[in-house]
C-alpha atoms as a PDB file:
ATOM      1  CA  UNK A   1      40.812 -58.806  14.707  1.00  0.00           C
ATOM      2  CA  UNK A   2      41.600 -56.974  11.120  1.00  0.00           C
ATOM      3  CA  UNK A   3      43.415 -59.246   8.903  1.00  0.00           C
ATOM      4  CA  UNK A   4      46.786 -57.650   7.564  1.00  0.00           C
ATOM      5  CA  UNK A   5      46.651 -56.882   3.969  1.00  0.00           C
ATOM      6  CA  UNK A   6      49.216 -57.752   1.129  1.00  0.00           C
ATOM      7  CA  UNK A   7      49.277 -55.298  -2.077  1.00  0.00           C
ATOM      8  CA  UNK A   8      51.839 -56.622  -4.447  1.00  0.00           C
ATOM      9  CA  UNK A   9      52.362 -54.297  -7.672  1.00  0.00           C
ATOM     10  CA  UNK A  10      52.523 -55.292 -11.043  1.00  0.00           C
ATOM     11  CA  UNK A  11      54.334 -58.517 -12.792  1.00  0.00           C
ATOM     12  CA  UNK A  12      56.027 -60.391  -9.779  1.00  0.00           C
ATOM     13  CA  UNK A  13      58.988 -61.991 -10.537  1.00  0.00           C
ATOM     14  CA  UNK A  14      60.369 -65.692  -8.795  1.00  0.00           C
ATOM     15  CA  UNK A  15      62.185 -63.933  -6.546  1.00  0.00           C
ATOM     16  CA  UNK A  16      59.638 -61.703  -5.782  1.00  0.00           C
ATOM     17  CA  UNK A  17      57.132 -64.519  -5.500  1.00  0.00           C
ATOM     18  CA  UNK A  18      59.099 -66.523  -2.679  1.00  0.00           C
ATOM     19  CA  UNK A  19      60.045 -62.472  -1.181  1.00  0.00           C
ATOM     20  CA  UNK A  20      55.703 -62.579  -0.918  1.00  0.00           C
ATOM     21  CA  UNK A  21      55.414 -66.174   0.576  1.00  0.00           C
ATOM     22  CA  UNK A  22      57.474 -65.059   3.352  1.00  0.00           C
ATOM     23  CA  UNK A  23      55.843 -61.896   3.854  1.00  0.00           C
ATOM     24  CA  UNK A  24      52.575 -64.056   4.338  1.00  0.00           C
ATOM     25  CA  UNK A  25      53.999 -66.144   6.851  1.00  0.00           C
ATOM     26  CA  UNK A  26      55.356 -63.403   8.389  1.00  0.00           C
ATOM     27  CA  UNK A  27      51.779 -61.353   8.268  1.00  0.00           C
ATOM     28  CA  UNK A  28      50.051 -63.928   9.820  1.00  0.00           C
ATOM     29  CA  UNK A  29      52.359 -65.279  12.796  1.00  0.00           C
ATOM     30  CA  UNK A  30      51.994 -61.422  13.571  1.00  0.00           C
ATOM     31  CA  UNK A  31      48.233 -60.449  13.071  1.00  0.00           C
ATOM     32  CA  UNK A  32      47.235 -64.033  14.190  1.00  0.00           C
ATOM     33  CA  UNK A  33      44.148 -63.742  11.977  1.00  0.00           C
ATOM     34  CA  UNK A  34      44.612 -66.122  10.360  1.00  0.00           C
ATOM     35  CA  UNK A  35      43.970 -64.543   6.803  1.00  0.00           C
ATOM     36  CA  UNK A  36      45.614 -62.462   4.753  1.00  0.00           C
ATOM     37  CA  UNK A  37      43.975 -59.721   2.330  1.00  0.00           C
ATOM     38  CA  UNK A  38      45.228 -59.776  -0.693  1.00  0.00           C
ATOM     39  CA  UNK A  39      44.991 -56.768  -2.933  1.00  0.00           C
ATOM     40  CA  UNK A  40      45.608 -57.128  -6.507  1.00  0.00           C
ATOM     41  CA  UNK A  41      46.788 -53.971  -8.545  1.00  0.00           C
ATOM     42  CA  UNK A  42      48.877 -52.983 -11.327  1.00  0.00           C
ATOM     43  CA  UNK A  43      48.988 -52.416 -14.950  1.00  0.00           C
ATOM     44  CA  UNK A  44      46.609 -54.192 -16.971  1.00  0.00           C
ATOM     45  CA  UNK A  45      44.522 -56.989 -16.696  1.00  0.00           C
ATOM     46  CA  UNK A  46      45.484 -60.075 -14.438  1.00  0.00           C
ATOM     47  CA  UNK A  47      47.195 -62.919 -16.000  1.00  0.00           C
ATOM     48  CA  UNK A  48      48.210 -66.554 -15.210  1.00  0.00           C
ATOM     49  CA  UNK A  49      51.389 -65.095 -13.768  1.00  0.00           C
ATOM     50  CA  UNK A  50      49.051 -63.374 -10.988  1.00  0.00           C
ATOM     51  CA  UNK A  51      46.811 -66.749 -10.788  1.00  0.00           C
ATOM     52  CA  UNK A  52      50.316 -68.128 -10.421  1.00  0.00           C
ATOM     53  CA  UNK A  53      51.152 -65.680  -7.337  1.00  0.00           C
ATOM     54  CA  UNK A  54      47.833 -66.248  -6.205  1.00  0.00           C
ATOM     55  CA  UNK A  55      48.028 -69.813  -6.168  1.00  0.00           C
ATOM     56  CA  UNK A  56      51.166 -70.164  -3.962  1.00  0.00           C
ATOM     57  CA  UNK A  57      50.073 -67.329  -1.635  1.00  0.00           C
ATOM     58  CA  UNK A  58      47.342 -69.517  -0.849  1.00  0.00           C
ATOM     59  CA  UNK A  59      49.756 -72.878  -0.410  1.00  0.00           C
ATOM     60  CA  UNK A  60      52.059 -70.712   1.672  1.00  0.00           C
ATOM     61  CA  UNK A  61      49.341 -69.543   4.415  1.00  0.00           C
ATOM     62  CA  UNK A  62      47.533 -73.365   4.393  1.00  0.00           C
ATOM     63  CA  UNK A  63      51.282 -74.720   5.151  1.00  0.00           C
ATOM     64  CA  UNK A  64      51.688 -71.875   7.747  1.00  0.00           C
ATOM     65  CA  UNK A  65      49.371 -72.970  10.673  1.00  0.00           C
ATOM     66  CA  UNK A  66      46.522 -73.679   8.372  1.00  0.00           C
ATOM     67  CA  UNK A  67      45.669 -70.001   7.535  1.00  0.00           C
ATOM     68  CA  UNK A  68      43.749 -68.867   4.166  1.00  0.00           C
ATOM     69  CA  UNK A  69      44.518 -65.938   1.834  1.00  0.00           C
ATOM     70  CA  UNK A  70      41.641 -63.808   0.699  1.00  0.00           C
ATOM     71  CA  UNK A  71      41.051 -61.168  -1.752  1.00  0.00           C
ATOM     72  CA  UNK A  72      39.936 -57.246  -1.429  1.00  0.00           C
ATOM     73  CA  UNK A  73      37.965 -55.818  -4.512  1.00  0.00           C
ATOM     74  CA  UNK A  74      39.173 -58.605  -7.145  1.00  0.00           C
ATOM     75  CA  UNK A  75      38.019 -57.214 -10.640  1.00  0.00           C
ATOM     76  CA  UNK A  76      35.911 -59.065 -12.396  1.00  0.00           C
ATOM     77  CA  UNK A  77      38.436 -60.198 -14.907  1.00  0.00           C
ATOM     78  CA  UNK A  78      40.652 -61.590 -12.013  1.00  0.00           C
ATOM     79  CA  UNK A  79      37.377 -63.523 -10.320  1.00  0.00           C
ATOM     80  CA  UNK A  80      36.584 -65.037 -14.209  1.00  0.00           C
ATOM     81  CA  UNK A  81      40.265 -66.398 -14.522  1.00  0.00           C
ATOM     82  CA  UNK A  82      40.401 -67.756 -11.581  1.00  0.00           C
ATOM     83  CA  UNK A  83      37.048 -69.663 -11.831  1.00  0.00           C
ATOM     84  CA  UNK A  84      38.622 -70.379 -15.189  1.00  0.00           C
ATOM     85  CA  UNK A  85      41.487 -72.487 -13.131  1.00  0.00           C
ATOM     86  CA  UNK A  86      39.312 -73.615 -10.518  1.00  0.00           C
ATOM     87  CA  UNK A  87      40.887 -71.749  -8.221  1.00  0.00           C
ATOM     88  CA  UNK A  88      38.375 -70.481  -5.328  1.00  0.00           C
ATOM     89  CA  UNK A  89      39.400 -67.786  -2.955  1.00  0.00           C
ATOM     90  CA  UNK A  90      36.890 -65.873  -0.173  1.00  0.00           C
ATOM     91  CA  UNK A  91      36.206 -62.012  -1.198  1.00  0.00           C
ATOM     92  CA  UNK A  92      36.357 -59.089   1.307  1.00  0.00           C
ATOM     93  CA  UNK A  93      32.581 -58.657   1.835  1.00  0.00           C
ATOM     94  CA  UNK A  94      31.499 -61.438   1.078  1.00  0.00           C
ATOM     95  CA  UNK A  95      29.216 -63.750   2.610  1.00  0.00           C
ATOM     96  CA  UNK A  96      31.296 -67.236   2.942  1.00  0.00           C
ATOM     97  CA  UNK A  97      29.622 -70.721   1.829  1.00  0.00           C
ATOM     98  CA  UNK A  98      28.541 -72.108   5.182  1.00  0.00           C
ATOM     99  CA  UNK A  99      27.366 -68.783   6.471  1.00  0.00           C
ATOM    100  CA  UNK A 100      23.580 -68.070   5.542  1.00  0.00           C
ATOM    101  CA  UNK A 101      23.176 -65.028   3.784  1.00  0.00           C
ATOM    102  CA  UNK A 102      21.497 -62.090   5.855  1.00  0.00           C
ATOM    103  CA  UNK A 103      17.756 -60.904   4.779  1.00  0.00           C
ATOM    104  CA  UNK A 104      17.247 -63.805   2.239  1.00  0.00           C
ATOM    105  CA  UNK A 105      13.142 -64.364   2.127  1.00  0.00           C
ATOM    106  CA  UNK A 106      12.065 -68.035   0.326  1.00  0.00           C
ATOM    107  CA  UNK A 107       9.375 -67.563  -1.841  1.00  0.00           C
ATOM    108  CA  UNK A 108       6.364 -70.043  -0.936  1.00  0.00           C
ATOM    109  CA  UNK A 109       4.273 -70.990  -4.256  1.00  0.00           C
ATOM    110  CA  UNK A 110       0.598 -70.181  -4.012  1.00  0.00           C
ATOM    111  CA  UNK A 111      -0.845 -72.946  -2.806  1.00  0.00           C
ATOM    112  CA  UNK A 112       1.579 -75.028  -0.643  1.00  0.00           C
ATOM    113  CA  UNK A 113       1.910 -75.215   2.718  1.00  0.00           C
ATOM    114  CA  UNK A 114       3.095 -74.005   4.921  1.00  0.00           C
ATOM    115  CA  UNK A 115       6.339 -75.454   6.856  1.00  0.00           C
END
């Protein structure tokens, strides 16, 4: 199943923010994913106003049957602010924690053995 994907524009107001929250809860008792893609544009860098957004997007879909928000092509300003906060959020693409990576060799040292 494709997750649905949210694209809110530029500075979000309060009223927009709680407008969003519902949206998500709406988007996923629809799409039943689970997750909803979050796509961040709009003038400028990101600030704390969009970590803000960010941050109760997330709280929204946990409080709404457990489900997770993630994020489509974050720029890298965005992905340092939010490590900033502490803040984690999965990326469209990307591999999550628990899954191994695909075509990762180990290097072996010359001389040890082997496993």
């Amino acid at each position: 199943m494709t997750p649905a994907v949210l694209v809110p524009t530029g500075p979000v107001t309060r009223d927009e923010e709680t407008e969003l929250c519902d949206e998500v809860r709406a988007l996923l008792a629809a799409t039943g994913t689970g997750v909803v893609l979050v796509e961040v544009v709009g003038p400028g860098p990101p600030g704390l106003g969009t970590v803000d957004l960010l941050a109760r997007l997330q709280l929204t879909a946990r409080r709404t049957g457990g489900g997770r928000i993630g994020l489509r092509a974050p720029t890298p300003v965005l992905r340092a602010l939010l490590d900033l906060v502490g803040l984690r959020f999965e990326v469209e693409g990307q591999v999550e924690q628990r899954e191994p990576a695909l075509r990762v060799q180990e290097e072996v040292e010359p001389g040890e053995p082997a496993v």
